[in-house]
ModelCIF file with pLDDT and N, C-alpha, C, O atoms, coordinates in Angstrom:
data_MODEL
#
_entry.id   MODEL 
#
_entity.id                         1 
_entity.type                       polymer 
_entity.pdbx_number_of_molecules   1 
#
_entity_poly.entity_id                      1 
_entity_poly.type                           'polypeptide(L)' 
_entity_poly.nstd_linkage                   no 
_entity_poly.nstd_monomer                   no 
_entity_poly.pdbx_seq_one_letter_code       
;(UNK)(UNK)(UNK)(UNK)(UNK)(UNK)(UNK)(UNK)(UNK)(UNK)(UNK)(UNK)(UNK)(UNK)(UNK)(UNK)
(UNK)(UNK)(UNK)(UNK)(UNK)(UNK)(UNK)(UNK)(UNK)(UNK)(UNK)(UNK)(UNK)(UNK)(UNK)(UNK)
(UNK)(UNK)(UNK)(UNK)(UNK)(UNK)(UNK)(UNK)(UNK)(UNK)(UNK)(UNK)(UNK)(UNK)(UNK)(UNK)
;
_entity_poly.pdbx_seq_one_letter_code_can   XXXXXXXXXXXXXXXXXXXXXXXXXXXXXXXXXXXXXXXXXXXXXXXX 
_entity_poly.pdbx_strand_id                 A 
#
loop_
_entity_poly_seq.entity_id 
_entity_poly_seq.num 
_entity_poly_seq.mon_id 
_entity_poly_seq.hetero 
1 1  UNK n 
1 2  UNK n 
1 3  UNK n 
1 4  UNK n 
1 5  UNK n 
1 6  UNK n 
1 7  UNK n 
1 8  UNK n 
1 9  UNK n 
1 10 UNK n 
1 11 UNK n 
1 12 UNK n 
1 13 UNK n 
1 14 UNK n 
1 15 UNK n 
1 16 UNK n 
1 17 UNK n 
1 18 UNK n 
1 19 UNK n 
1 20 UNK n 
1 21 UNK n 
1 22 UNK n 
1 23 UNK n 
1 24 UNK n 
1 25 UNK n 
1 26 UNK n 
1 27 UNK n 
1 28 UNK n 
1 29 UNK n 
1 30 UNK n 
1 31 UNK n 
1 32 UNK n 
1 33 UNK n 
1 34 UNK n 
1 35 UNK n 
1 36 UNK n 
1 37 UNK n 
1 38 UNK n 
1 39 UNK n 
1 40 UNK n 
1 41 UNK n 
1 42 UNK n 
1 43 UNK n 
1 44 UNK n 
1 45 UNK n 
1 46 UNK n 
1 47 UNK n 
1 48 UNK n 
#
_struct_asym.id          A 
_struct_asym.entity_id   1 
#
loop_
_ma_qa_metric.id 
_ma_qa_metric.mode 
_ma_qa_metric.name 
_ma_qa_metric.software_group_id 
_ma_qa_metric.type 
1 global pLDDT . pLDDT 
2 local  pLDDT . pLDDT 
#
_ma_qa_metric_global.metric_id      1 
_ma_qa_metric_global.metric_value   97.90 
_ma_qa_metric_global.model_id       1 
_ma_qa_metric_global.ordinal_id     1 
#
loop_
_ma_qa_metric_local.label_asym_id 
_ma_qa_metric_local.label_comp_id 
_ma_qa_metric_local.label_seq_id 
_ma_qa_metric_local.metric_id 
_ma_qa_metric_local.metric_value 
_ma_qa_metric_local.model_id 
_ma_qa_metric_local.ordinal_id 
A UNK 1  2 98.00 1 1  
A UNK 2  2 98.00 1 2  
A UNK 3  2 98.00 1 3  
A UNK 4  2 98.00 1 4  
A UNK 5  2 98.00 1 5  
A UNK 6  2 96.00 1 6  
A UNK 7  2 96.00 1 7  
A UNK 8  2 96.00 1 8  
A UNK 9  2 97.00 1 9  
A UNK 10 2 98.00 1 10 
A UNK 11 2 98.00 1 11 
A UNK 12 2 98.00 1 12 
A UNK 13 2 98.00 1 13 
A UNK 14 2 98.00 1 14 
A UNK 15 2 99.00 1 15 
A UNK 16 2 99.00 1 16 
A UNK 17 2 98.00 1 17 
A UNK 18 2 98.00 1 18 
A UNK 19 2 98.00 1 19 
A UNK 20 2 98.00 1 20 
A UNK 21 2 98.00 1 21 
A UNK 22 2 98.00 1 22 
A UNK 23 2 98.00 1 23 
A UNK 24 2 98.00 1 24 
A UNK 25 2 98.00 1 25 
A UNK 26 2 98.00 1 26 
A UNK 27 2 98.00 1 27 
A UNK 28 2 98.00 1 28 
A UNK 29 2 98.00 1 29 
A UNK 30 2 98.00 1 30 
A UNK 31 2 98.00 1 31 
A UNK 32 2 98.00 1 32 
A UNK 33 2 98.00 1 33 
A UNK 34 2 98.00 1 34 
A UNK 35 2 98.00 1 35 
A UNK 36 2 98.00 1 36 
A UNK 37 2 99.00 1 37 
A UNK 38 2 99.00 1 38 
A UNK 39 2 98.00 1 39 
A UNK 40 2 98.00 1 40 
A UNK 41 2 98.00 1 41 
A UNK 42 2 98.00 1 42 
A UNK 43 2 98.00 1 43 
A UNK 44 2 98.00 1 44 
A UNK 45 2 98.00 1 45 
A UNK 46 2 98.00 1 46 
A UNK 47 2 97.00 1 47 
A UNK 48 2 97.00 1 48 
#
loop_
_atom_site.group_PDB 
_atom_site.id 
_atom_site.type_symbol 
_atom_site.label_atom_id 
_atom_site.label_alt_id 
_atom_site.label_comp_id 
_atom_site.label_asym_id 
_atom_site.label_entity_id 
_atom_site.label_seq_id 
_atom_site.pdbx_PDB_ins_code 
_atom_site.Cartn_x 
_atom_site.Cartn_y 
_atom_site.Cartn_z 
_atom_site.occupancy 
_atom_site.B_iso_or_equiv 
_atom_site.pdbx_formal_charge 
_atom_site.auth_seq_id 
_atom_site.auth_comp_id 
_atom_site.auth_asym_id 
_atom_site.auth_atom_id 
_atom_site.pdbx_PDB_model_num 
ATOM 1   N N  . UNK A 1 1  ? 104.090 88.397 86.790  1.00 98.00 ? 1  UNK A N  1 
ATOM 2   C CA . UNK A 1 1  ? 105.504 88.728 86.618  1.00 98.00 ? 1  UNK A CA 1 
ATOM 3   C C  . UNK A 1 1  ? 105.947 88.439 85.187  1.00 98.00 ? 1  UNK A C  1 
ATOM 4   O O  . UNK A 1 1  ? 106.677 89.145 84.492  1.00 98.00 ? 1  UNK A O  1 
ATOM 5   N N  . UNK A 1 2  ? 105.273 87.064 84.810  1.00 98.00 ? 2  UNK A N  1 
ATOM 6   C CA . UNK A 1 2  ? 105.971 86.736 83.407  1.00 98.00 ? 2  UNK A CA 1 
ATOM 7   C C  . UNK A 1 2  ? 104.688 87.628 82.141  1.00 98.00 ? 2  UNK A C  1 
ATOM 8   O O  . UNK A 1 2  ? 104.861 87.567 80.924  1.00 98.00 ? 2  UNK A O  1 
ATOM 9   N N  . UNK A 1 3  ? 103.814 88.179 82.617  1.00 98.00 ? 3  UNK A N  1 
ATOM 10  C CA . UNK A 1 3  ? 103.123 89.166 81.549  1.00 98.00 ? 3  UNK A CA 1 
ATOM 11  C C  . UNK A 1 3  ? 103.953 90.354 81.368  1.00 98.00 ? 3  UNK A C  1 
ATOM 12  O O  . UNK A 1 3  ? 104.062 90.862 80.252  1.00 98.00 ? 3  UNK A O  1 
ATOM 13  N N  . UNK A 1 4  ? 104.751 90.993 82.748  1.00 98.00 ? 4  UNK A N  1 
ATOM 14  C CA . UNK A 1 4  ? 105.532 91.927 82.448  1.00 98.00 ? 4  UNK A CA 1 
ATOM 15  C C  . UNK A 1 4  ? 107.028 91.941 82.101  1.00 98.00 ? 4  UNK A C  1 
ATOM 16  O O  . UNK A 1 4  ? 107.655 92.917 81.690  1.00 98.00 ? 4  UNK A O  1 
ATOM 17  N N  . UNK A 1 5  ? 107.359 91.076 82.261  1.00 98.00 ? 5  UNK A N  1 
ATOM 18  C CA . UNK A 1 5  ? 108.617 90.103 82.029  1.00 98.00 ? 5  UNK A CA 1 
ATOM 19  C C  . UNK A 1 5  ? 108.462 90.339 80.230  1.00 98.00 ? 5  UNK A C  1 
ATOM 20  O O  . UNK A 1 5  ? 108.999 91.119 79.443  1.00 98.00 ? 5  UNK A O  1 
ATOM 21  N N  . UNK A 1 6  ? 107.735 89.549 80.126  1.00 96.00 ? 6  UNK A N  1 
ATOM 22  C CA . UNK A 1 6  ? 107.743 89.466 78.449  1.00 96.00 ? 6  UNK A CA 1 
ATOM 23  C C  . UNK A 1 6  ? 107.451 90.505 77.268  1.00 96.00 ? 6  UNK A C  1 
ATOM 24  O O  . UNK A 1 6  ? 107.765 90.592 76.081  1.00 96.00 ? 6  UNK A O  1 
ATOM 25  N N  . UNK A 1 7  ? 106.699 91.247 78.171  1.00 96.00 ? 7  UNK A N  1 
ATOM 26  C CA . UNK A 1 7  ? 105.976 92.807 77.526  1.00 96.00 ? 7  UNK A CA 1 
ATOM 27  C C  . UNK A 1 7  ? 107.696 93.663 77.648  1.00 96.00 ? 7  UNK A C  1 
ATOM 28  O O  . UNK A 1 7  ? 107.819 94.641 76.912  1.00 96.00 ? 7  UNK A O  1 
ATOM 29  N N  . UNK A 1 8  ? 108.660 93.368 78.347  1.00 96.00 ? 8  UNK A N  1 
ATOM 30  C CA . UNK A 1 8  ? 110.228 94.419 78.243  1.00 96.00 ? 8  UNK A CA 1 
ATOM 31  C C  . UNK A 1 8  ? 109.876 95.269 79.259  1.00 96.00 ? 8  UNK A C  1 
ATOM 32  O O  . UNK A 1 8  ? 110.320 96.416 79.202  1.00 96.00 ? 8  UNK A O  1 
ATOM 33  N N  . UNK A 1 9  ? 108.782 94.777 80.685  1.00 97.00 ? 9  UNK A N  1 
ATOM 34  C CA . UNK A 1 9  ? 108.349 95.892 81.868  1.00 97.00 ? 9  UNK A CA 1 
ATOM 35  C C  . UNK A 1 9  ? 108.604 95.117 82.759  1.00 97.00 ? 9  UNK A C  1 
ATOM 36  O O  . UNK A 1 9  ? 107.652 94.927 83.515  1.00 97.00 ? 9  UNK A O  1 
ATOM 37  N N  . UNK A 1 10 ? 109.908 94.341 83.095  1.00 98.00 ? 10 UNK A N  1 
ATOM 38  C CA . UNK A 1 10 ? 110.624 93.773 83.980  1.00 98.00 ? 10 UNK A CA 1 
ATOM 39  C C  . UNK A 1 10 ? 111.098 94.616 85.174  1.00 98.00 ? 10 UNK A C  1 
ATOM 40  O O  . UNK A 1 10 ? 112.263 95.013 85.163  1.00 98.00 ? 10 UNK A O  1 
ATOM 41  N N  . UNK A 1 11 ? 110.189 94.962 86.333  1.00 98.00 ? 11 UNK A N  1 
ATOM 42  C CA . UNK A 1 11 ? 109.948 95.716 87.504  1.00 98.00 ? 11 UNK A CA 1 
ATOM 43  C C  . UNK A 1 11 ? 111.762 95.930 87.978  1.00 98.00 ? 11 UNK A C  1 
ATOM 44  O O  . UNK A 1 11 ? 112.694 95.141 87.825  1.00 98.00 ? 11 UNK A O  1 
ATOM 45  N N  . UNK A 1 12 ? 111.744 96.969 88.434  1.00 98.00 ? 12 UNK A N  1 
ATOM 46  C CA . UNK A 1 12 ? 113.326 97.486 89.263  1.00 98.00 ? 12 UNK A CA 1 
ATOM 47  C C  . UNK A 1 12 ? 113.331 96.392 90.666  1.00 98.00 ? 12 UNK A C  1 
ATOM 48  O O  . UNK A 1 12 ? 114.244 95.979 91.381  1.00 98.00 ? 12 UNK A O  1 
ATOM 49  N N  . UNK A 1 13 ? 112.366 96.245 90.660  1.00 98.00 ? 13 UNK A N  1 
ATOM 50  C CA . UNK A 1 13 ? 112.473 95.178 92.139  1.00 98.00 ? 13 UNK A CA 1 
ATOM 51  C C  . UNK A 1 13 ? 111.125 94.635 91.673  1.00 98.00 ? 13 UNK A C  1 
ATOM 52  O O  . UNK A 1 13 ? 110.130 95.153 91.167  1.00 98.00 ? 13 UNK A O  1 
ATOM 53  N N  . UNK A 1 14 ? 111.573 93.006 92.146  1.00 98.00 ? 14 UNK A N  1 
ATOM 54  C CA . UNK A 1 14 ? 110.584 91.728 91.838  1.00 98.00 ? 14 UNK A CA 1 
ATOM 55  C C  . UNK A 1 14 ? 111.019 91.153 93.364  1.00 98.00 ? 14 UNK A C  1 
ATOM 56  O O  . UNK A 1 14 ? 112.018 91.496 93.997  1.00 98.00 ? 14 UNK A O  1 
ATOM 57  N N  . UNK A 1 15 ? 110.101 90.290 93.731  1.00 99.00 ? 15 UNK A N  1 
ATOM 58  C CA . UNK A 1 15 ? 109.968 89.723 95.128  1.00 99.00 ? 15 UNK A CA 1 
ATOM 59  C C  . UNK A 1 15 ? 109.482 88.016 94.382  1.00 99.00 ? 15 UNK A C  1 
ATOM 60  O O  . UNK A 1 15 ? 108.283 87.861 94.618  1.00 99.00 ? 15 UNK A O  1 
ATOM 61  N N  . UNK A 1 16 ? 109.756 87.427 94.008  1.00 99.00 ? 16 UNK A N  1 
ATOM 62  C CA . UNK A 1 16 ? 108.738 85.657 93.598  1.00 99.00 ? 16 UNK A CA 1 
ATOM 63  C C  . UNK A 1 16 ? 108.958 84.876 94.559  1.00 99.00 ? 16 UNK A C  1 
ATOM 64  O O  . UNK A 1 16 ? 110.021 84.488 95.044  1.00 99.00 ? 16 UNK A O  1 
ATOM 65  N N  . UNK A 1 17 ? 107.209 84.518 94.987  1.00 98.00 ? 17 UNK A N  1 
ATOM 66  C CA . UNK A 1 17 ? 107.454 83.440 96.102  1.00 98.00 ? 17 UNK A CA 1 
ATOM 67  C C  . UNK A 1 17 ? 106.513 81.875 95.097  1.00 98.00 ? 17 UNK A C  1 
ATOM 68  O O  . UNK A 1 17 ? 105.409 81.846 94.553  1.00 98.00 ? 17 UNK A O  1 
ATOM 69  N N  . UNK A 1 18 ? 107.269 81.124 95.199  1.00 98.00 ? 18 UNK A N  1 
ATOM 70  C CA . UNK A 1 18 ? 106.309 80.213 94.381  1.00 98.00 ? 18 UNK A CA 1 
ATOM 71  C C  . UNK A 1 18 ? 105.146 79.742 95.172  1.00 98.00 ? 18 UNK A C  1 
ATOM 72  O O  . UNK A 1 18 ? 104.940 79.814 96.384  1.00 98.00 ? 18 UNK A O  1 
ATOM 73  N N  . UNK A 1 19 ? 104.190 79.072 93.886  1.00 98.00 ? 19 UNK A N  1 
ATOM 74  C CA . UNK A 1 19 ? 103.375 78.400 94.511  1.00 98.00 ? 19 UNK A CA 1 
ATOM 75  C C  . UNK A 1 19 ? 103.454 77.055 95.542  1.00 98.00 ? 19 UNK A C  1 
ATOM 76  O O  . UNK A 1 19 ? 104.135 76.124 95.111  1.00 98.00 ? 19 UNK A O  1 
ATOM 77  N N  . UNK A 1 20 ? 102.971 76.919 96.543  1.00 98.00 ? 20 UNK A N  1 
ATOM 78  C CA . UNK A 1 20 ? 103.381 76.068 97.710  1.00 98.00 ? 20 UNK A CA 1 
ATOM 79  C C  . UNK A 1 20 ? 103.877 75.266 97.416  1.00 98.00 ? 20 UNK A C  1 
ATOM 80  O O  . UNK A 1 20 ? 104.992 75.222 97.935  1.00 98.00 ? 20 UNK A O  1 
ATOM 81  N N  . UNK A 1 21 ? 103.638 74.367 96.694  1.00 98.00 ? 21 UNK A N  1 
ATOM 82  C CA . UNK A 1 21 ? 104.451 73.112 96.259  1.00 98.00 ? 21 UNK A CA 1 
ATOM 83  C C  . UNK A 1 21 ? 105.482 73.263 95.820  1.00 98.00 ? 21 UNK A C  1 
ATOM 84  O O  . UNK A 1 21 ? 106.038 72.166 95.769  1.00 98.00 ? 21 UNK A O  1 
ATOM 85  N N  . UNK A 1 22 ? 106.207 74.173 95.384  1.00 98.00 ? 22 UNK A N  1 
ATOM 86  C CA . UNK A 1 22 ? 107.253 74.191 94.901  1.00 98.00 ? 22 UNK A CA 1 
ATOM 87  C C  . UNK A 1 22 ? 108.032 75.543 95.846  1.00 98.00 ? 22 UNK A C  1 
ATOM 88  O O  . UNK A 1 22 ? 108.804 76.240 95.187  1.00 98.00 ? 22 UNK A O  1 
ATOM 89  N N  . UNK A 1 23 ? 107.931 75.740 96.644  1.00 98.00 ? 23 UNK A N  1 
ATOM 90  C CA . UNK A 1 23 ? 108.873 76.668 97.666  1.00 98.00 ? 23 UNK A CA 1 
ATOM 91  C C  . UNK A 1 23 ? 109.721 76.044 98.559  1.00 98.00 ? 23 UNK A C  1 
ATOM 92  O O  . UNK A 1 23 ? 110.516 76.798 99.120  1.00 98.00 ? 23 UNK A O  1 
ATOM 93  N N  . UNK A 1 24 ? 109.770 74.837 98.853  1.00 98.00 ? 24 UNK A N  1 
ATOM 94  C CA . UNK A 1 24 ? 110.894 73.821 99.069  1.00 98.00 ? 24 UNK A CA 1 
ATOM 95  C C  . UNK A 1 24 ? 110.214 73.665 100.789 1.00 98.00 ? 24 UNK A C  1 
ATOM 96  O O  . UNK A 1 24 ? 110.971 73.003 101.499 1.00 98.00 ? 24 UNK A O  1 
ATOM 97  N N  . UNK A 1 25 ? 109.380 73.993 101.262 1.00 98.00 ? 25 UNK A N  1 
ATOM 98  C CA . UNK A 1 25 ? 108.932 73.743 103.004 1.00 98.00 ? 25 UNK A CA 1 
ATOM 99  C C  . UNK A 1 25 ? 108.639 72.890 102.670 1.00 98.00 ? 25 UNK A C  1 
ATOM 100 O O  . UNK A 1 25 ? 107.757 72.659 101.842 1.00 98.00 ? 25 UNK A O  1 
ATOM 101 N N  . UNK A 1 26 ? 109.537 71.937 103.422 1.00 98.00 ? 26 UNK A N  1 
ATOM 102 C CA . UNK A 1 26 ? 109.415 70.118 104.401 1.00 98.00 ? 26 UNK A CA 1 
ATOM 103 C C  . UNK A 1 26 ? 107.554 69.638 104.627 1.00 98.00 ? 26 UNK A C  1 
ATOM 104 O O  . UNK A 1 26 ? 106.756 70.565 104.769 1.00 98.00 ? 26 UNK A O  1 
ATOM 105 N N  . UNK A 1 27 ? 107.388 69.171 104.631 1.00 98.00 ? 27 UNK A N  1 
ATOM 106 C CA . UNK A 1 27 ? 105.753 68.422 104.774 1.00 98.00 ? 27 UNK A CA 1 
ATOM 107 C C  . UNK A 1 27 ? 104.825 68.423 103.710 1.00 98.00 ? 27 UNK A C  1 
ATOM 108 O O  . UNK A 1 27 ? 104.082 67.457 103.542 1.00 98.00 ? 27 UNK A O  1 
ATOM 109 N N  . UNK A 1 28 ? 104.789 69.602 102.834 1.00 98.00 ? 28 UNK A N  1 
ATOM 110 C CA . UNK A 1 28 ? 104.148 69.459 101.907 1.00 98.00 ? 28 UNK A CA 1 
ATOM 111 C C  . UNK A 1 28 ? 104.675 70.151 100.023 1.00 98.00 ? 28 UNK A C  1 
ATOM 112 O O  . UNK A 1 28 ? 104.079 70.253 98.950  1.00 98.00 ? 28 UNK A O  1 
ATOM 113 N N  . UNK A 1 29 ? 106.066 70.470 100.519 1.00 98.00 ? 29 UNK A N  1 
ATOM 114 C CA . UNK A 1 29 ? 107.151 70.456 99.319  1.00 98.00 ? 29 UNK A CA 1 
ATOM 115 C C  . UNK A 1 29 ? 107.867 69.688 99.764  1.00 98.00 ? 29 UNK A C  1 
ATOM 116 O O  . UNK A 1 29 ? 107.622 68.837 100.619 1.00 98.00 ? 29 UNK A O  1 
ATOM 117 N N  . UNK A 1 30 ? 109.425 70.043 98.902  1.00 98.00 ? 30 UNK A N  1 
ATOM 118 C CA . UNK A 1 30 ? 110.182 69.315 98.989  1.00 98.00 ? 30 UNK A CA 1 
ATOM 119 C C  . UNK A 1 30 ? 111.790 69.869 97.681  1.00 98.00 ? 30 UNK A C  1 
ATOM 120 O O  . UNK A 1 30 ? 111.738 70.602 96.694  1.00 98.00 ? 30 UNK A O  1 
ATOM 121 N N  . UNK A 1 31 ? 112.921 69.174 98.247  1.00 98.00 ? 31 UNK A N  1 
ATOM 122 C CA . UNK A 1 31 ? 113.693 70.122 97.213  1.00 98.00 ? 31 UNK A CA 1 
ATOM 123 C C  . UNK A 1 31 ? 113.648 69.889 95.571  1.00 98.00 ? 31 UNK A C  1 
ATOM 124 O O  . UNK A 1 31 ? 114.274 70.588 94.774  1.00 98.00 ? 31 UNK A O  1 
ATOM 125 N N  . UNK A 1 32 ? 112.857 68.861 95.241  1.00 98.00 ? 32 UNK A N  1 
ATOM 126 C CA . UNK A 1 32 ? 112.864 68.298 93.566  1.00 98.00 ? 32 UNK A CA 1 
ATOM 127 C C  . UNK A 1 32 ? 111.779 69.454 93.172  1.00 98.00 ? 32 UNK A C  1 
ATOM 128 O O  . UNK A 1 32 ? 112.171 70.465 92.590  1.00 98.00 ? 32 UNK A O  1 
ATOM 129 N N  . UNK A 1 33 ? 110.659 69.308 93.445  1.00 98.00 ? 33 UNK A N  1 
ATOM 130 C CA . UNK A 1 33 ? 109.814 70.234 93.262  1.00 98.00 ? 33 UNK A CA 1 
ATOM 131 C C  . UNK A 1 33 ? 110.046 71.905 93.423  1.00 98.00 ? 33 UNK A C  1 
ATOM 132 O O  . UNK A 1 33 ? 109.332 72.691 92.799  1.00 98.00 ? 33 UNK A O  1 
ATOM 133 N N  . UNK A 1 34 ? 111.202 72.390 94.396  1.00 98.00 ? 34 UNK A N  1 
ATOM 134 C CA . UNK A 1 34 ? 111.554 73.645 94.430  1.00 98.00 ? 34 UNK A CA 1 
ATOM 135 C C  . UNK A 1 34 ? 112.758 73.709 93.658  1.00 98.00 ? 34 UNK A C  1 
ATOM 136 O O  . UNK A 1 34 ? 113.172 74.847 93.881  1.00 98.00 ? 34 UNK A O  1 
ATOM 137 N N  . UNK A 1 35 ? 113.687 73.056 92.754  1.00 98.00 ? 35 UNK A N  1 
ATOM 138 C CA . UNK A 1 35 ? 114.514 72.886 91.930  1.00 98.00 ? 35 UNK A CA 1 
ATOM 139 C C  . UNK A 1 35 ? 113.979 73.255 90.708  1.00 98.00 ? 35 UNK A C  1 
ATOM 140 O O  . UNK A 1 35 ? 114.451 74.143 89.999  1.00 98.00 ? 35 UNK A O  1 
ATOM 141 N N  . UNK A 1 36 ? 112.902 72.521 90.421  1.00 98.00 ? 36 UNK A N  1 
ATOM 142 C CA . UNK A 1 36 ? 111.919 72.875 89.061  1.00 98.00 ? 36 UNK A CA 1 
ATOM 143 C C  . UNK A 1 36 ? 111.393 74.526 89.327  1.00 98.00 ? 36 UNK A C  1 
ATOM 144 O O  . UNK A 1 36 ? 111.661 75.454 88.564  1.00 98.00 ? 36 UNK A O  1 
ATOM 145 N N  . UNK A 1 37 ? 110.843 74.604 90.190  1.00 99.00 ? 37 UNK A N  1 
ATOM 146 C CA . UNK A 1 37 ? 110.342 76.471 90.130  1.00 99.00 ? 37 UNK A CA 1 
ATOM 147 C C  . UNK A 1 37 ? 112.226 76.788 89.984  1.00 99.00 ? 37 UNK A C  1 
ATOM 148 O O  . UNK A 1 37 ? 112.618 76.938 88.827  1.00 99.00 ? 37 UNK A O  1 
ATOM 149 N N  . UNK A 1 38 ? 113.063 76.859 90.865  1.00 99.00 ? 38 UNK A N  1 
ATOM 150 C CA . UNK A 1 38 ? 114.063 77.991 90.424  1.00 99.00 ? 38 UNK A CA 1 
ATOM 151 C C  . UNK A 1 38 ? 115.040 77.780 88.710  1.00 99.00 ? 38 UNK A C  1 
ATOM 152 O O  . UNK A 1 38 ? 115.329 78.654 87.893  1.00 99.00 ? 38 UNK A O  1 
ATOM 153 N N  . UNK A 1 39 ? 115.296 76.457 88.681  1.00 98.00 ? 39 UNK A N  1 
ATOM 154 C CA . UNK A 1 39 ? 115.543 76.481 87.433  1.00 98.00 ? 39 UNK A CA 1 
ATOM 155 C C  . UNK A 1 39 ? 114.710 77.339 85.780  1.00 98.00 ? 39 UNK A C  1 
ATOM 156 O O  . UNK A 1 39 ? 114.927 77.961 84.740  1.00 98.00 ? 39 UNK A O  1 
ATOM 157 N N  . UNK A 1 40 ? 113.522 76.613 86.811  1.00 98.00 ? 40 UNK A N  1 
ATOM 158 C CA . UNK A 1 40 ? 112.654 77.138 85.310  1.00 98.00 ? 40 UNK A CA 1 
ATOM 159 C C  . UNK A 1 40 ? 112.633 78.622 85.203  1.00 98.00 ? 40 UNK A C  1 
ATOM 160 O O  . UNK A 1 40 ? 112.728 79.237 84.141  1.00 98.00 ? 40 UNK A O  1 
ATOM 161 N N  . UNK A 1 41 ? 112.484 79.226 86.560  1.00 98.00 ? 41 UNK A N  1 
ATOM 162 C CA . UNK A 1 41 ? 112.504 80.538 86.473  1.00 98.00 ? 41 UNK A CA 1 
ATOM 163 C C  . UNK A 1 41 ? 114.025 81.121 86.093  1.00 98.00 ? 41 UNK A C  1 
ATOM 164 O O  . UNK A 1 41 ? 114.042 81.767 85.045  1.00 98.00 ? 41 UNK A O  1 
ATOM 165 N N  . UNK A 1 42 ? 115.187 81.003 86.724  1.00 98.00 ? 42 UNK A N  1 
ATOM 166 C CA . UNK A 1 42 ? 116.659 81.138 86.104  1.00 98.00 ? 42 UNK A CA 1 
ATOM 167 C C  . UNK A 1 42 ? 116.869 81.096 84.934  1.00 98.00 ? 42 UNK A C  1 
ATOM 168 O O  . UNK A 1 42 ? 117.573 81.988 84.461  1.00 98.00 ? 42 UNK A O  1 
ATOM 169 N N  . UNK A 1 43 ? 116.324 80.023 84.035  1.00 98.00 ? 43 UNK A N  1 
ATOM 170 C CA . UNK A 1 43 ? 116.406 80.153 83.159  1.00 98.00 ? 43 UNK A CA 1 
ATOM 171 C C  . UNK A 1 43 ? 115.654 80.938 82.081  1.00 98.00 ? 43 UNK A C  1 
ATOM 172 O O  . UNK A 1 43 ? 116.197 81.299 81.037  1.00 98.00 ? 43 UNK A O  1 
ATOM 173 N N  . UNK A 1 44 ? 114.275 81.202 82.414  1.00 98.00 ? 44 UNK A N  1 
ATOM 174 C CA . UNK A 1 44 ? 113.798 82.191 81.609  1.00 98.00 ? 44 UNK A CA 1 
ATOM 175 C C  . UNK A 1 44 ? 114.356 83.639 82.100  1.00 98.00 ? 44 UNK A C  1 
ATOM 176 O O  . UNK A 1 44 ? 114.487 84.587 81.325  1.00 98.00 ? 44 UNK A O  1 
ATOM 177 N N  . UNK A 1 45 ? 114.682 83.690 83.548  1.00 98.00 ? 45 UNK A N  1 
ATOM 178 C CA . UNK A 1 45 ? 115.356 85.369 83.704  1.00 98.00 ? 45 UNK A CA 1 
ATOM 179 C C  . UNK A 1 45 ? 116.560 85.797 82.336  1.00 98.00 ? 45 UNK A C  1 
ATOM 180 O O  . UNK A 1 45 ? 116.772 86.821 81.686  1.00 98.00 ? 45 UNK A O  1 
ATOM 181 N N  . UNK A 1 46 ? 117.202 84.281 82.361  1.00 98.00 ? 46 UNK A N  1 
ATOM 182 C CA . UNK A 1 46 ? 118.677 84.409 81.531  1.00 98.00 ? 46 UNK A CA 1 
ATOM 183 C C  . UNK A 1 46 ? 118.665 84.528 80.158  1.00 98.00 ? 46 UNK A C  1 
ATOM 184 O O  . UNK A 1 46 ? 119.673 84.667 79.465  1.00 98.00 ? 46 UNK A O  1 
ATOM 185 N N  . UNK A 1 47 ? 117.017 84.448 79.584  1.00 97.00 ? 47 UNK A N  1 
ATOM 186 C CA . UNK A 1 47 ? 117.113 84.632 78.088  1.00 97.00 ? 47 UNK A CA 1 
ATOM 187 C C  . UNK A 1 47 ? 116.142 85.953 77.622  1.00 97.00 ? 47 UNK A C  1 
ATOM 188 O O  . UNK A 1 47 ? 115.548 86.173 76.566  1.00 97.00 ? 47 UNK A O  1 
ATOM 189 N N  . UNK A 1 48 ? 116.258 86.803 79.001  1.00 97.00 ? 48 UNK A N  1 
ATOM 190 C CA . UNK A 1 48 ? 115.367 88.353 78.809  1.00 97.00 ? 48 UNK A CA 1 
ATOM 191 C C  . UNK A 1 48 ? 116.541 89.206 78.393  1.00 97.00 ? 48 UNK A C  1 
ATOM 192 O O  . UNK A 1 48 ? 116.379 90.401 78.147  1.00 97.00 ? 48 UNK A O  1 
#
């Protein structure tokens, strides 16, 4: 996503599921760890 993201081929529809640890499911995430994936990602969406 972020190869085409950065290349200016930012898809009409994107779907991102993070990697497990950071998708926020109870037992083996959690919300600190799914805070870091959406921030980090929010914030790079916001400077394309």
């Amino acid at each position: 996503f972020w190869t085409a993201a950065n290349a200016g081929n930012l898809p009409a529809v994107s779907f991102l599921k993070a990697a497990a640890y950071q998708d926020g499911h109870a037992g083996y995430s959690d919300p600190l760890d799914e805070q870091q994936f959406l921030v980090d990602t929010i914030n790079r969406l916001q400077k394309l």
